[in-house]
PDB file of N, CA and C in Angstrom:
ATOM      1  N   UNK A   1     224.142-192.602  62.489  1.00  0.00           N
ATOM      2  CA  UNK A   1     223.922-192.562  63.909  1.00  0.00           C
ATOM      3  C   UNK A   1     223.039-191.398  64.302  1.00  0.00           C
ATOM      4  N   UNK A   2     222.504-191.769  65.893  1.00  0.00           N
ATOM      5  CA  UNK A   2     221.583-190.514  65.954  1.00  0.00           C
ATOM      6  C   UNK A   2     222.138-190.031  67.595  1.00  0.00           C
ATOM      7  N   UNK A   3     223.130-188.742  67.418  1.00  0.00           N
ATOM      8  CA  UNK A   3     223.477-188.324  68.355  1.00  0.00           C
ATOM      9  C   UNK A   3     222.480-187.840  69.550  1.00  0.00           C
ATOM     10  N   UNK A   4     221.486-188.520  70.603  1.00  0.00           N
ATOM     11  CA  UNK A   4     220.698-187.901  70.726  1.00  0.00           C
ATOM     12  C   UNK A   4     220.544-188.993  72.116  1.00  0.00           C
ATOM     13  N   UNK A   5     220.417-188.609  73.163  1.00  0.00           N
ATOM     14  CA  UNK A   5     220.250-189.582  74.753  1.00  0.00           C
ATOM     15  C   UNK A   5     218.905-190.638  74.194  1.00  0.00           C
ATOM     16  N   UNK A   6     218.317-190.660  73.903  1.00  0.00           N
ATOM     17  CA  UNK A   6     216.981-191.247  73.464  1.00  0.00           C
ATOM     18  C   UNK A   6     216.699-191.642  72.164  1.00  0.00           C
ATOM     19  N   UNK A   7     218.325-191.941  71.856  1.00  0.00           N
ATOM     20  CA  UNK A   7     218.551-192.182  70.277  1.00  0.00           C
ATOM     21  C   UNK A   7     217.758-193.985  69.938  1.00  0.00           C
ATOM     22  N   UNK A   8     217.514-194.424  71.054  1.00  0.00           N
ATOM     23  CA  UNK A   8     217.521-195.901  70.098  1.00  0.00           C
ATOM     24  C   UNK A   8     215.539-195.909  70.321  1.00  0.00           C
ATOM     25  N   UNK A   9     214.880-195.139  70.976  1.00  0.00           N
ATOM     26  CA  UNK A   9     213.926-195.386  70.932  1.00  0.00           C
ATOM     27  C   UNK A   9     213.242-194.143  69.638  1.00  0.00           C
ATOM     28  N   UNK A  10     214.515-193.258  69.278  1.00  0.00           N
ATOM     29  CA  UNK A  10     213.843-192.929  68.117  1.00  0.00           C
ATOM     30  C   UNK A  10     214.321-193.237  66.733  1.00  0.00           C
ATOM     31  N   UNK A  11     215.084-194.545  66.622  1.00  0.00           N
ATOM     32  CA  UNK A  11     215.619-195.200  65.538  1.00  0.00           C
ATOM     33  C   UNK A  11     214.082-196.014  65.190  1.00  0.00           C
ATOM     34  N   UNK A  12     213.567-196.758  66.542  1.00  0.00           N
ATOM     35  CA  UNK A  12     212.334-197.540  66.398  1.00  0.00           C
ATOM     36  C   UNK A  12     211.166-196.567  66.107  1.00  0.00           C
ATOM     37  N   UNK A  13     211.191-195.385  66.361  1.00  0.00           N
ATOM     38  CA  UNK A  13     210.071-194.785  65.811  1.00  0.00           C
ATOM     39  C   UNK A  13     209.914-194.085  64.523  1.00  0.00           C
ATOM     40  N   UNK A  14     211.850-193.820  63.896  1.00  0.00           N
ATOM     41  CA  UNK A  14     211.843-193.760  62.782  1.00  0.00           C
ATOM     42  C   UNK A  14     211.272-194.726  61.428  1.00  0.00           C
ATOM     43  N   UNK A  15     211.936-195.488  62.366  1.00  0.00           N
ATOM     44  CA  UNK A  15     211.201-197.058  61.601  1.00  0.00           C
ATOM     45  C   UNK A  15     209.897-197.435  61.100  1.00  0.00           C
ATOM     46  N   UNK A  16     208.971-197.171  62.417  1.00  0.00           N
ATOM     47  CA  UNK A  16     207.720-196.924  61.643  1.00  0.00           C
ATOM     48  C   UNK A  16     207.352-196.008  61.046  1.00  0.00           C
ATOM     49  N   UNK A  17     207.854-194.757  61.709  1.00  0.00           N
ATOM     50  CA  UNK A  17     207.259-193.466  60.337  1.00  0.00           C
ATOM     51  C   UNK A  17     207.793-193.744  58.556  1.00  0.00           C
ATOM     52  N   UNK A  18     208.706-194.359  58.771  1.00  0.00           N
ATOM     53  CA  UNK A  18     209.280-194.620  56.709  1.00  0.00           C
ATOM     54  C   UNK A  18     208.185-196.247  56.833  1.00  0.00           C
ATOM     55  N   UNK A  19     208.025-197.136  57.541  1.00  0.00           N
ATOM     56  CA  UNK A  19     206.548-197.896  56.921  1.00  0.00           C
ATOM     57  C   UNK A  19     205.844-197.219  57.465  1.00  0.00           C
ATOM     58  N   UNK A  20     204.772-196.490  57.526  1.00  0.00           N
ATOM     59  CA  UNK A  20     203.913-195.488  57.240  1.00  0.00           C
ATOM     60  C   UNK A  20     203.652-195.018  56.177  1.00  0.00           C
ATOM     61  N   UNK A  21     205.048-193.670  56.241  1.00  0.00           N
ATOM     62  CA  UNK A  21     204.782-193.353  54.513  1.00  0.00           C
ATOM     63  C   UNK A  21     205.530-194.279  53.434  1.00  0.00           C
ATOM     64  N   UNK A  22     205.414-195.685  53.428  1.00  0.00           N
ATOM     65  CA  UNK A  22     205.690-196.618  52.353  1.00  0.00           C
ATOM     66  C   UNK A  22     204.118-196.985  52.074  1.00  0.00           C
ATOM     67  N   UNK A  23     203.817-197.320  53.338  1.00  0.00           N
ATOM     68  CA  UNK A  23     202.223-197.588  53.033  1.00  0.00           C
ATOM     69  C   UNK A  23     201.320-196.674  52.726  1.00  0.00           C
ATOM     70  N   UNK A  24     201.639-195.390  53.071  1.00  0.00           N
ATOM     71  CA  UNK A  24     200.829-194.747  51.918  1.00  0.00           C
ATOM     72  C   UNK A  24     200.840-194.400  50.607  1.00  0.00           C
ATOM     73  N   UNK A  25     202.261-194.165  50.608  1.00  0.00           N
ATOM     74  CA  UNK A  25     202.746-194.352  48.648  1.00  0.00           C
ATOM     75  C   UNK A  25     202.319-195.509  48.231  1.00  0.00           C
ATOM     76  N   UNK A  26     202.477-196.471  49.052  1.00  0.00           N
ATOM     77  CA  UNK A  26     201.631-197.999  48.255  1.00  0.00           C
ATOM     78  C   UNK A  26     200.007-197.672  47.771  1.00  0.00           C
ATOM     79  N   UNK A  27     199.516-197.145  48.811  1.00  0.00           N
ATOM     80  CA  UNK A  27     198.246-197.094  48.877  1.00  0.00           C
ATOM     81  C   UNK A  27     197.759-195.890  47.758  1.00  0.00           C
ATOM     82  N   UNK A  28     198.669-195.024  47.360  1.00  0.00           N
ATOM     83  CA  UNK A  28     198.170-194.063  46.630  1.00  0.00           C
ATOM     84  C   UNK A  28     198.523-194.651  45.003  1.00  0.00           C
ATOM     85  N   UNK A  29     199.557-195.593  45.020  1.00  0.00           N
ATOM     86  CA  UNK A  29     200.019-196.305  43.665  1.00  0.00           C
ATOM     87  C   UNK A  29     201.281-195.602  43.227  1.00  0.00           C
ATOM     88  N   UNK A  30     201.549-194.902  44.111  1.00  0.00           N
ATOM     89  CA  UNK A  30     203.445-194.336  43.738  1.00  0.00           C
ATOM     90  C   UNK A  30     204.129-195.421  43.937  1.00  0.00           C
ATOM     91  N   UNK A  31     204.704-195.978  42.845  1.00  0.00           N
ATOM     92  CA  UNK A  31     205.822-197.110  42.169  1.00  0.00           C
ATOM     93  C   UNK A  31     207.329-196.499  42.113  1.00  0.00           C
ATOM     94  N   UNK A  32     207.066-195.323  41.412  1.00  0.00           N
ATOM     95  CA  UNK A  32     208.682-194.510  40.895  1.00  0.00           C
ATOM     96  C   UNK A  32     209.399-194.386  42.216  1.00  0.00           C
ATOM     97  N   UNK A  33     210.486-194.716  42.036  1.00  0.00           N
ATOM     98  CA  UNK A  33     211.513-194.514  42.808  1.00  0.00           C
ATOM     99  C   UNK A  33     212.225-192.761  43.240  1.00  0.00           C
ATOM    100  N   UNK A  34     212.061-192.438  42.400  1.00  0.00           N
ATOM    101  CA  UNK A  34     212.415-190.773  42.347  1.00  0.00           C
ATOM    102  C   UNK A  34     211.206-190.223  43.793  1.00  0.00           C
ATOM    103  N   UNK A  35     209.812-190.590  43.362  1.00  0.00           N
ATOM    104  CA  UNK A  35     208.764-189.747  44.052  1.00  0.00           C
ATOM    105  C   UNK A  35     208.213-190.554  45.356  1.00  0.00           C
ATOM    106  N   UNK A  36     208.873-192.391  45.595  1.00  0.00           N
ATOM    107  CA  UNK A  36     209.019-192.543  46.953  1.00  0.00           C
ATOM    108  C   UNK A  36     210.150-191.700  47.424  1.00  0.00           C
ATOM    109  N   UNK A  37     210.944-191.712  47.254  1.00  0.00           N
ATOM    110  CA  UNK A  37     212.579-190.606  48.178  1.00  0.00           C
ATOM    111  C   UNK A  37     211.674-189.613  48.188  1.00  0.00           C
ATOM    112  N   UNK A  38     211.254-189.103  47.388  1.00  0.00           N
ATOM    113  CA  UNK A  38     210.739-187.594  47.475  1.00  0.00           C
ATOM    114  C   UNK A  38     209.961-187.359  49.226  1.00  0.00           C
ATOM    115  N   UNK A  39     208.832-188.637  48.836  1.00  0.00           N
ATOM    116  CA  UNK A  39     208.046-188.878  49.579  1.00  0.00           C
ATOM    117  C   UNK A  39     208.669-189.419  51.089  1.00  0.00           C
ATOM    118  N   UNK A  40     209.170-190.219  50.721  1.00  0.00           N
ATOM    119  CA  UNK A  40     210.536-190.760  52.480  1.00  0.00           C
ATOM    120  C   UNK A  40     210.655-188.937  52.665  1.00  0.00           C
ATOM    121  N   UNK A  41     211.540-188.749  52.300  1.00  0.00           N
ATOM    122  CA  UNK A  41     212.424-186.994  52.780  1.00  0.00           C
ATOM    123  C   UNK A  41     210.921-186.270  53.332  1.00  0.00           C
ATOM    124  N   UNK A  42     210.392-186.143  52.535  1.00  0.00           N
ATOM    125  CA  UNK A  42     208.798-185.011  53.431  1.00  0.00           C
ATOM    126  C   UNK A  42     208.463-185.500  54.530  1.00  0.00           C
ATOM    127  N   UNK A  43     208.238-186.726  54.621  1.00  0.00           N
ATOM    128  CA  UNK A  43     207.418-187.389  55.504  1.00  0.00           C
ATOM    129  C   UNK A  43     208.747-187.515  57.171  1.00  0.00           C
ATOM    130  N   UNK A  44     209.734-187.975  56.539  1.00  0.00           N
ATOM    131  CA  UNK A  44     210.838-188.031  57.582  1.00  0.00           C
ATOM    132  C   UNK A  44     211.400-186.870  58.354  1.00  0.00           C
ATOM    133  N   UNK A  45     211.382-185.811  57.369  1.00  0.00           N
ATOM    134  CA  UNK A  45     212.027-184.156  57.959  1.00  0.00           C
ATOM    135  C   UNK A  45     211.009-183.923  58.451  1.00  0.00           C
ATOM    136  N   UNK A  46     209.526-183.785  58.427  1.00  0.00           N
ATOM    137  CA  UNK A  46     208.621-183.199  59.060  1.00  0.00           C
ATOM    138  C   UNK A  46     208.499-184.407  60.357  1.00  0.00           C
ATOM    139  N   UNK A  47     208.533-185.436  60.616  1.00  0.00           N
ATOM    140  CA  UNK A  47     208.452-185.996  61.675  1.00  0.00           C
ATOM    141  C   UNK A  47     209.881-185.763  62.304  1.00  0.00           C
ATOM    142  N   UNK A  48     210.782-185.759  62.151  1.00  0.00           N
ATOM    143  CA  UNK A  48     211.881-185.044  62.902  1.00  0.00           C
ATOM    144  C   UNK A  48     212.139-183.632  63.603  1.00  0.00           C
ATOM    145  N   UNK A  49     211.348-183.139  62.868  1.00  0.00           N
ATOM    146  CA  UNK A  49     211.015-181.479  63.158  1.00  0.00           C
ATOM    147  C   UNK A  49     210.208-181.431  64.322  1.00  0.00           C
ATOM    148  N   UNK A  50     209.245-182.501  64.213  1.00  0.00           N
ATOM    149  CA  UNK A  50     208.111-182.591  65.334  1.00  0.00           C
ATOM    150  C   UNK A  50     208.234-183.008  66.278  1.00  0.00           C
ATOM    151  N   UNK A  51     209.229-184.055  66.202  1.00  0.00           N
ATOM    152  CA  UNK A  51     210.241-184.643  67.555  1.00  0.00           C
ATOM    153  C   UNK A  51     211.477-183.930  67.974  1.00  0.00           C
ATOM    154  N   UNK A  52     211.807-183.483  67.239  1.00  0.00           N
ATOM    155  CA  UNK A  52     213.090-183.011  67.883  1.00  0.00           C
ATOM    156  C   UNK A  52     213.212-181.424  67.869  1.00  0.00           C
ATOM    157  N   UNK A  53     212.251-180.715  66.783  1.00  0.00           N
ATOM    158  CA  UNK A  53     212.417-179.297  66.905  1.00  0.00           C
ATOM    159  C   UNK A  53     213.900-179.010  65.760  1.00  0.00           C
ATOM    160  N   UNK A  54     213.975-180.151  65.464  1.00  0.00           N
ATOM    161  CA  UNK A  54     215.549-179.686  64.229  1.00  0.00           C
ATOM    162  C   UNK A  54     215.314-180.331  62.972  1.00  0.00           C
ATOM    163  N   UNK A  55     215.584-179.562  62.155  1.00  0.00           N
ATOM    164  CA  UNK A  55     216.155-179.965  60.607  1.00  0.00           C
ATOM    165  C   UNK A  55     217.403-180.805  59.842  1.00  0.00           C
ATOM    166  N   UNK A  56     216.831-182.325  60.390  1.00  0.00           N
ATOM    167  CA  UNK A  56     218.304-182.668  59.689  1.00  0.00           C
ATOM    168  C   UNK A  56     218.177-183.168  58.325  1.00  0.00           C
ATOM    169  N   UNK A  57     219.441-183.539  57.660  1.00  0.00           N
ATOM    170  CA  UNK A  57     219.582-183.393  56.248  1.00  0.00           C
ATOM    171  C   UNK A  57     219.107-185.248  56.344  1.00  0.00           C
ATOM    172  N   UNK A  58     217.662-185.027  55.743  1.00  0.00           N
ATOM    173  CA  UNK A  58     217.573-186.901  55.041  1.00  0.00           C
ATOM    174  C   UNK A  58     217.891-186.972  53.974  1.00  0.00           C
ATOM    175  N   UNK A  59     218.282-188.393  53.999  1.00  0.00           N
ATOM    176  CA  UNK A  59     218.816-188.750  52.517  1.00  0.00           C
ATOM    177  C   UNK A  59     218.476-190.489  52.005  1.00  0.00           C
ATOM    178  N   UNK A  60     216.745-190.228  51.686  1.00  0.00           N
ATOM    179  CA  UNK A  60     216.776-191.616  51.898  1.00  0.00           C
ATOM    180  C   UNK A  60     217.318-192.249  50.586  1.00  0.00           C
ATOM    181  N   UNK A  61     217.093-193.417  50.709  1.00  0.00           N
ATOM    182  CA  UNK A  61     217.524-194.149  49.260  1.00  0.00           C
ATOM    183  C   UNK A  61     216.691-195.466  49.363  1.00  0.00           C
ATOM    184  N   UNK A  62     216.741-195.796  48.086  1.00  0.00           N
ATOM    185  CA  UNK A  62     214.924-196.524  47.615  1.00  0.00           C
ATOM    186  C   UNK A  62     216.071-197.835  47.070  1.00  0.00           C
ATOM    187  N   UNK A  63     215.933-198.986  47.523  1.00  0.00           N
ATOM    188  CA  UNK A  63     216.444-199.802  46.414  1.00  0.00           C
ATOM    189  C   UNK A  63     216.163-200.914  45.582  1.00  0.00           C
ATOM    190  N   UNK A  64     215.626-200.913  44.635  1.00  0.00           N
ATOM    191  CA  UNK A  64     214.688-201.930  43.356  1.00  0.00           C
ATOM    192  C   UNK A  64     215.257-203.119  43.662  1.00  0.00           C
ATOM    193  N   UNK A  65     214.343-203.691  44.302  1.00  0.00           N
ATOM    194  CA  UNK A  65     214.566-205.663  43.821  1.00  0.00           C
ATOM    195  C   UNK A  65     214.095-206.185  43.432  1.00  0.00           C
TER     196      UNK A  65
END
């Protein structure tokens, strides 16, 4: 959940920032699962930081199908 008055319009903008940086790990040819998360967590904490001014703990998770 995102404790936050303006929480559901930044669930939808979370949304596109992780396809964003999916499409650029696509685009760069990062496959590994280890160095997309890597890549989700940078890309997600720094756009959270930028919206909200806080550091929260991401924890994404990648899952192979």
């Amino acid at each position: 959940g995102v404790p936050f008055p303006d929480a559901e319009g930044l669930v939808g903008e979370l949304r596109t920032a992780v396809e964003e940086s999916l499409a650029r790990s696509a685009k760069d040819g990062i496959s590994e699962i280890s160095l997309l998360q890597t890549h989700l967590h940078d890309d997600l904490a720094e756009f959270v930081y930028r919206r909200l001014k806080r550091r929260p703990m991401v924890l994404p998770v990648v899952v192979e199908v």
